[in-house]
Protein backbone atom coordinates (compact mmCIF):
# COMPACT_ATOMS: atom_id res chain seq x y z
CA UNK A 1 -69.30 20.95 185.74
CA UNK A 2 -70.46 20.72 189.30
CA UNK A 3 -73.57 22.28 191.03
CA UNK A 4 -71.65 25.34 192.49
CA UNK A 5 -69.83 26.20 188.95
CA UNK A 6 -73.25 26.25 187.04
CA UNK A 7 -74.59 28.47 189.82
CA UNK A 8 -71.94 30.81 189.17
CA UNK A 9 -72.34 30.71 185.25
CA UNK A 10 -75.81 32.23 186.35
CA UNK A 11 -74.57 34.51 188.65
CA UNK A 12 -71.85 35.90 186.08
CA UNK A 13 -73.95 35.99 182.57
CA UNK A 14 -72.98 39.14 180.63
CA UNK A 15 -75.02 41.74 178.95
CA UNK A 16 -76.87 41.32 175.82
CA UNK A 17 -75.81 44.12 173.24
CA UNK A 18 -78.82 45.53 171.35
CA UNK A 19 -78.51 47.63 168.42
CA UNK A 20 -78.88 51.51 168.24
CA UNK A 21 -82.40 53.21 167.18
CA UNK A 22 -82.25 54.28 163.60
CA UNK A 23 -79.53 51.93 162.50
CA UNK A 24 -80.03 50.33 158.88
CA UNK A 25 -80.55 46.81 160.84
CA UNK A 26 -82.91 48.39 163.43
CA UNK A 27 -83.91 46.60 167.05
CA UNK A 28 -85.39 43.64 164.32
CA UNK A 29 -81.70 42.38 163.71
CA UNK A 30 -81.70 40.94 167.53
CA UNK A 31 -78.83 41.19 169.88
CA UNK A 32 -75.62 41.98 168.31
CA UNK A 33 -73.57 40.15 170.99
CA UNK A 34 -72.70 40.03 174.27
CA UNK A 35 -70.44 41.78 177.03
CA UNK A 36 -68.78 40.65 180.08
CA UNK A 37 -68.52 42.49 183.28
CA UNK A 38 -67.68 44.86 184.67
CA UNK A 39 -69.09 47.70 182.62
CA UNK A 40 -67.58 51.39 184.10
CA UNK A 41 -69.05 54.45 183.74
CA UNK A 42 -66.79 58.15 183.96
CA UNK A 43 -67.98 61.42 185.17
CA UNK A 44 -69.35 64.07 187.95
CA UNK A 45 -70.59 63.06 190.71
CA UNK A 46 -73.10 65.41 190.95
CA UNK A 47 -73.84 66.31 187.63
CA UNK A 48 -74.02 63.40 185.41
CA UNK A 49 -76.38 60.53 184.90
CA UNK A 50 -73.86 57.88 183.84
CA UNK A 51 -75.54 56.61 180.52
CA UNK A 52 -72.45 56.00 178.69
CA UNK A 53 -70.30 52.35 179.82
CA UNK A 54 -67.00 51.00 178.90
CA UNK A 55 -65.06 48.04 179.90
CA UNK A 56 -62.18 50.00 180.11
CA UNK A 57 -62.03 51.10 183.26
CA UNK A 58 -58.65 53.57 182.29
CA UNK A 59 -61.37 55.26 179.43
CA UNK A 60 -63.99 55.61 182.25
CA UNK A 61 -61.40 57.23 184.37
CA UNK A 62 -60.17 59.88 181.34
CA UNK A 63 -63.65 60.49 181.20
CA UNK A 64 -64.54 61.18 184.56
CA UNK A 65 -61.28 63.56 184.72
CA UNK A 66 -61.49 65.32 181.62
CA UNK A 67 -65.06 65.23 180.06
CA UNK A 68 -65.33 63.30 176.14
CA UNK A 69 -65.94 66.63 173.87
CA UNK A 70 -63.97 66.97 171.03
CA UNK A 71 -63.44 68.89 167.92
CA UNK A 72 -65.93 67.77 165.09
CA UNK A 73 -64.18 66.75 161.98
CA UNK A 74 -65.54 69.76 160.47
CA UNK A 75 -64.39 72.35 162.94
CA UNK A 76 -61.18 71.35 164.48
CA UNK A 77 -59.20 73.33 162.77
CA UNK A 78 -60.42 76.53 164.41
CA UNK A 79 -60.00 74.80 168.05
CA UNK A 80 -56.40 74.52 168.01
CA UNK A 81 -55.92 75.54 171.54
CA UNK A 82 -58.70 72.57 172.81
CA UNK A 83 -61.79 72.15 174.12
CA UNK A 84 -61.73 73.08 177.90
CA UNK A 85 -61.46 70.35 180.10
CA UNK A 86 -64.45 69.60 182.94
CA UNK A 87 -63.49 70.21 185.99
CA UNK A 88 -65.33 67.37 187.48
CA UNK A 89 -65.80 65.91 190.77
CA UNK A 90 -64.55 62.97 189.66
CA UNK A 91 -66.45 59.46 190.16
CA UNK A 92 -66.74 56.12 188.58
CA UNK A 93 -69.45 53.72 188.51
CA UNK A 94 -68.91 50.05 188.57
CA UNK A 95 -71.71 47.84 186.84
CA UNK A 96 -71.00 44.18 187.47
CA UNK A 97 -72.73 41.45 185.41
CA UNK A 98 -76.74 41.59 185.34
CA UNK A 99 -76.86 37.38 185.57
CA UNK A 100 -79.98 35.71 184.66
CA UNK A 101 -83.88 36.30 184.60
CA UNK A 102 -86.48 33.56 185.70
CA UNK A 103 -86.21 32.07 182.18
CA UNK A 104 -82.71 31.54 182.33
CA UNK A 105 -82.13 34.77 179.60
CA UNK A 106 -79.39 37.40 180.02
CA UNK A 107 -80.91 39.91 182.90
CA UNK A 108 -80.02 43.00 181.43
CA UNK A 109 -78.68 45.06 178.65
CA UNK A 110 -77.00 47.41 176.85
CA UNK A 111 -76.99 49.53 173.41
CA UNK A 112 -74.31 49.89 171.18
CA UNK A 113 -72.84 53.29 171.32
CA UNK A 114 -73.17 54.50 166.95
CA UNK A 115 -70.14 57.17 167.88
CA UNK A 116 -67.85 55.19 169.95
CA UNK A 117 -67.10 51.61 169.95
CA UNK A 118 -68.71 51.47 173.88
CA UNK A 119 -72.57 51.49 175.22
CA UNK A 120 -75.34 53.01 176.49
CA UNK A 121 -77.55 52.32 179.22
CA UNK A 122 -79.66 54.93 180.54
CA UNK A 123 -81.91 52.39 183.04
CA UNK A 124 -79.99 52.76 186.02
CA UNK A 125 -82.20 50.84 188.15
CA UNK A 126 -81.53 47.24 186.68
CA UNK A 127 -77.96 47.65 186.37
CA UNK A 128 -77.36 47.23 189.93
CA UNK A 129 -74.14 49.52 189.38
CA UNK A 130 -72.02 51.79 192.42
CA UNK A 131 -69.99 53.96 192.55
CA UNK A 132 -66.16 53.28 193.22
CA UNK A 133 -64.62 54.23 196.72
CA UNK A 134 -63.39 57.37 196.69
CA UNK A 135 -60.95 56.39 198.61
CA UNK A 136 -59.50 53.66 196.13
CA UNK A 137 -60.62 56.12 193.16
CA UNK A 138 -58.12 59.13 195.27
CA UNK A 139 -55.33 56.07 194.89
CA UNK A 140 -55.91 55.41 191.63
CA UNK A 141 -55.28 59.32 190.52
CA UNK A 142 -52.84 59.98 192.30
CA UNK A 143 -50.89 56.92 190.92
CA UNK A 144 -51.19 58.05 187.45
CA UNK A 145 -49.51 61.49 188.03
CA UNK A 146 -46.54 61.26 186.70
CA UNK A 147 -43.04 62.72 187.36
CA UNK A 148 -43.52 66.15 185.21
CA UNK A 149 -39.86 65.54 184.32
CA UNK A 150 -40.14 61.80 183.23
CA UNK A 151 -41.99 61.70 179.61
CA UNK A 152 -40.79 58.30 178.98
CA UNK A 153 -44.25 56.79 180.30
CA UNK A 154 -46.14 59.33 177.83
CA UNK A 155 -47.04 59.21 174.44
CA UNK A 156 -47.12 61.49 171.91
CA UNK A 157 -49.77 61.28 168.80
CA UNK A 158 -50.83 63.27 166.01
CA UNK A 159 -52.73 66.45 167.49
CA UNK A 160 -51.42 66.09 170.94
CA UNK A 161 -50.86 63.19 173.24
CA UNK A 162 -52.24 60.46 173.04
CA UNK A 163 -51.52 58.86 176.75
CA UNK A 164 -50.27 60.09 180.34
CA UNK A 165 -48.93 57.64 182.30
CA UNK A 166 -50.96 54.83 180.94
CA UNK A 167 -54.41 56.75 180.68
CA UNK A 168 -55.89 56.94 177.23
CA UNK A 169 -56.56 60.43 176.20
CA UNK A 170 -57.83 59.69 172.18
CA UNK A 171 -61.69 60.73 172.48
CA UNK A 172 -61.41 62.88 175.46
CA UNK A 173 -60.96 66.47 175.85
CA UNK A 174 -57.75 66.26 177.11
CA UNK A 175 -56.42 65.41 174.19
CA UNK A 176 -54.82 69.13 172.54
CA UNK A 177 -53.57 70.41 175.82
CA UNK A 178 -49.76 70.06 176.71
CA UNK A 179 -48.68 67.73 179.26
CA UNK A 180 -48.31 69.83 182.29
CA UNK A 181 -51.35 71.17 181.78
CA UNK A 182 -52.80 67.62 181.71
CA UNK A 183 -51.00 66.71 184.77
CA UNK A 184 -52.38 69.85 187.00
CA UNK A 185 -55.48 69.28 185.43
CA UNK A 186 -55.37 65.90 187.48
CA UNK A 187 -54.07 67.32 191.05
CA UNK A 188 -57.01 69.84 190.69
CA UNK A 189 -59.31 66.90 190.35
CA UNK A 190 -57.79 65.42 193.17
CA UNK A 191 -58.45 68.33 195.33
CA UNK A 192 -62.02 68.56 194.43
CA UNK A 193 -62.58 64.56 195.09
CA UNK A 194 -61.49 65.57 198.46
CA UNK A 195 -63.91 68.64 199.21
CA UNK A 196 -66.73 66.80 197.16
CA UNK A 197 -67.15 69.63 194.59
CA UNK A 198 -67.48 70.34 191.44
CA UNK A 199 -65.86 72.87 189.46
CA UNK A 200 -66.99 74.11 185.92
CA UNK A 201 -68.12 71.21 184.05
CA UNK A 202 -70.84 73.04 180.86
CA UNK A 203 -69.01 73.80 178.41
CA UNK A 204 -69.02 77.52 176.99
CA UNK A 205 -72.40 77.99 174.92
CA UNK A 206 -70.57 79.23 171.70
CA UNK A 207 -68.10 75.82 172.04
CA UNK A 208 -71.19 73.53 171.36
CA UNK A 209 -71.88 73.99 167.28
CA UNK A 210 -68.10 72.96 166.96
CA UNK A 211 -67.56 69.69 169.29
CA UNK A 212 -68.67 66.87 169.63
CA UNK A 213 -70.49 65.78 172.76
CA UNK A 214 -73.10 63.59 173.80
CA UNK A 215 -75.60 66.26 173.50
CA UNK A 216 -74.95 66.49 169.77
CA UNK A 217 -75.05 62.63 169.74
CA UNK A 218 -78.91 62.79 169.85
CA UNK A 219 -78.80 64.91 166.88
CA UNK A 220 -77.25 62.08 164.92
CA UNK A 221 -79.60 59.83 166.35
CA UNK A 222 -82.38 61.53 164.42
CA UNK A 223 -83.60 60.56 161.21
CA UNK A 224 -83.80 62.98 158.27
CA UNK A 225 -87.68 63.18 158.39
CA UNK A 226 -87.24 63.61 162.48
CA UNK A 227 -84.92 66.75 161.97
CA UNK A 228 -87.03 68.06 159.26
CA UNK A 229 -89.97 67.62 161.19
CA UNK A 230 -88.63 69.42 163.99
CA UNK A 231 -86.56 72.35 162.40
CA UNK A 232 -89.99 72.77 161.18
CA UNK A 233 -91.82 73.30 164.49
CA UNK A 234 -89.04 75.05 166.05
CA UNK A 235 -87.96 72.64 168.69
CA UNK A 236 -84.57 72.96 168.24
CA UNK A 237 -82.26 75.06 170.18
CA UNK A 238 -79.88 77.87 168.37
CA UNK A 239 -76.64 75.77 168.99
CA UNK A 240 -78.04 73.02 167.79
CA UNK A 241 -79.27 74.85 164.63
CA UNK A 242 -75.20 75.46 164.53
CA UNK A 243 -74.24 72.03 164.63
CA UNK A 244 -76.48 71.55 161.89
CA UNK A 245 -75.08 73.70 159.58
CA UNK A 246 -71.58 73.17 160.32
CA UNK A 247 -71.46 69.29 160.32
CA UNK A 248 -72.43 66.71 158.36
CA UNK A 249 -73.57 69.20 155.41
CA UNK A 250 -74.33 66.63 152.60
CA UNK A 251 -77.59 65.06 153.46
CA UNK A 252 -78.49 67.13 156.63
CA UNK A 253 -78.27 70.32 154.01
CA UNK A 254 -80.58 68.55 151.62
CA UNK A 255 -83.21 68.09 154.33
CA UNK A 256 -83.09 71.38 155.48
CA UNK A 257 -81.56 74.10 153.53
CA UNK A 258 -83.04 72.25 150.00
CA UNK A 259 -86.38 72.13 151.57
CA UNK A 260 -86.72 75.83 152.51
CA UNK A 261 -86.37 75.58 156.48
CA UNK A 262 -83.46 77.34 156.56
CA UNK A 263 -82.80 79.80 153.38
CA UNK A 264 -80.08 82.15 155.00
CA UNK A 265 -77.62 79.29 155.29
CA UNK A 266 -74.46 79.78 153.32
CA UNK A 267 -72.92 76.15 152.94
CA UNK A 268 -69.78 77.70 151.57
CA UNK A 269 -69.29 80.32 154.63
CA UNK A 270 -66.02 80.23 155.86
CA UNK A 271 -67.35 78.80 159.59
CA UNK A 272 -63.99 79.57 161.25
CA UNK A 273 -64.62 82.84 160.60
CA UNK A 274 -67.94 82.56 162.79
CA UNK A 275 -66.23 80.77 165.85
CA UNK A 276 -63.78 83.56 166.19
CA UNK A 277 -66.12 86.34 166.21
CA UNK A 278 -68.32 84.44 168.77
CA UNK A 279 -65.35 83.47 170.97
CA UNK A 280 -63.54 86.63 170.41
């Protein structure tokens, strides 16, 4: 190995992968692995703080065009139509590798994402990451819109499609809309790229007990004596109170509706029911 291809091992030395808070191997298990470059990151431009990376850069793109809230397993039955897609401005950011520190260690890294099989990084400033030309990212759009009479390049999946033109819509909110929908979902996007504007990106406040999003993410995050604790002291907001009740009832009902924090709660209430009325 010469001189110059050890220097370039340096420059090019992935990402450690550290483990997730409140996993049953905790932070003491060590790194988990590693990750090569480039990590990409999906979403508005102006609204968004990029925590979330993938090395797929297609993902990152469905992302970035139609926003990664789904149906909980719990709920989508009663969201047949979809969750709305975000009209973004779309953007990308590109996060090459981190390299070595001065004691010849990986520079940087990232956290395994519990709900996905991707990462988290939420320390922008040592990933050294940028965002894509819009220029190349316009291209790149407009490439995958396909002929709206040519399905051959789609696929269809249980629950909707599962790909348009190459671009992986499993895990994004895309995913229960019909294909020309989809596809004018993507020219919009391409209009607001151009203007550099956003359109409506939060979803509707009665959606959020009944999808998954990375908002409700941080409530799985939390321990059983960390939700207790702070049903208890009222730091929780009413949608989040919600998603409480309506997913993950086993345990999360035996910390809090079993404990007295919450002795209204019908486990057995017909929660469909509930998202019609509010939506209705």
């Amino acid at each position: 190995m010469t001189a110059f291809d050890r220097a370039w091992e340096l420059i090019k030395a992935p990402w450690d992968i550290d483990p997730a808070p409140n996993t049953d191997y905790g932070y003491e298990a060590g790194k988990l692995g590693e990750v090569a470059g480039p990590l990409y990151s999906g979403g508005d431009k102006i609204h968004d703080e990029f925590t979330y990376w993938t090395k797929d850069k297609e993902r990152a793109l469905a992302y970035a065009l139609f926003g990664s809230a789904i149906p909980t397993s719990h709920t989508r039955r009663f969201v047949t139509e979809g969750v709305p897609m975000r009209e973004t401005y779309p953007a990308i950011k590109v996060a090459p590798d981190p390299g070595v520190d001065e004691n010849g260690r990986n520079a940087s890294f990232v956290t395994e994402d519990p709900q996905s099989s991707d990462y988290i990084q939420d320390q922008q400033e040592g990933m050294n990451a940028e965002f894509m030309d819009e220029g190349e990212l316009f291209d790149w759009i407009s490439s995958l819109i396909p002929d709206p009479m040519n399905e051959k390049v789609d696929a269809w999946g249980h629950r909707g499609w599962n790909r348009i033109h190459g671009l992986p819509l499993l895990g994004t909110s895309a995913k229960r809309h019909g294909r020309e929908t989809i596809i004018d979902h993507m020219e919009m996007a391409l209009n607001r790229l151009q203007r550099g504007a956003s359109g409506q990106v939060a979803l509707p406040d009665a959606l959020l007990p009944h999808v998954s999003t990375s908002r409700s993410d941080n409530l799985h995050d939390l321990s059983l004596d960390e939700m207790e604790q702070m049903w208890r002291e009222g730091l929780f907001e009413e949608w989040e109170k919600d998603y409480i009740r309506l997913n993950k009832r086993g345990h999360w009902f035996n910390a809090i509706h079993l404990n007295g924090l919450d002795p209204e709660w019908d486990a057995d209430r017909d929660m469909g029911v509930q998202l019609h009325e509010r939506r209705g």
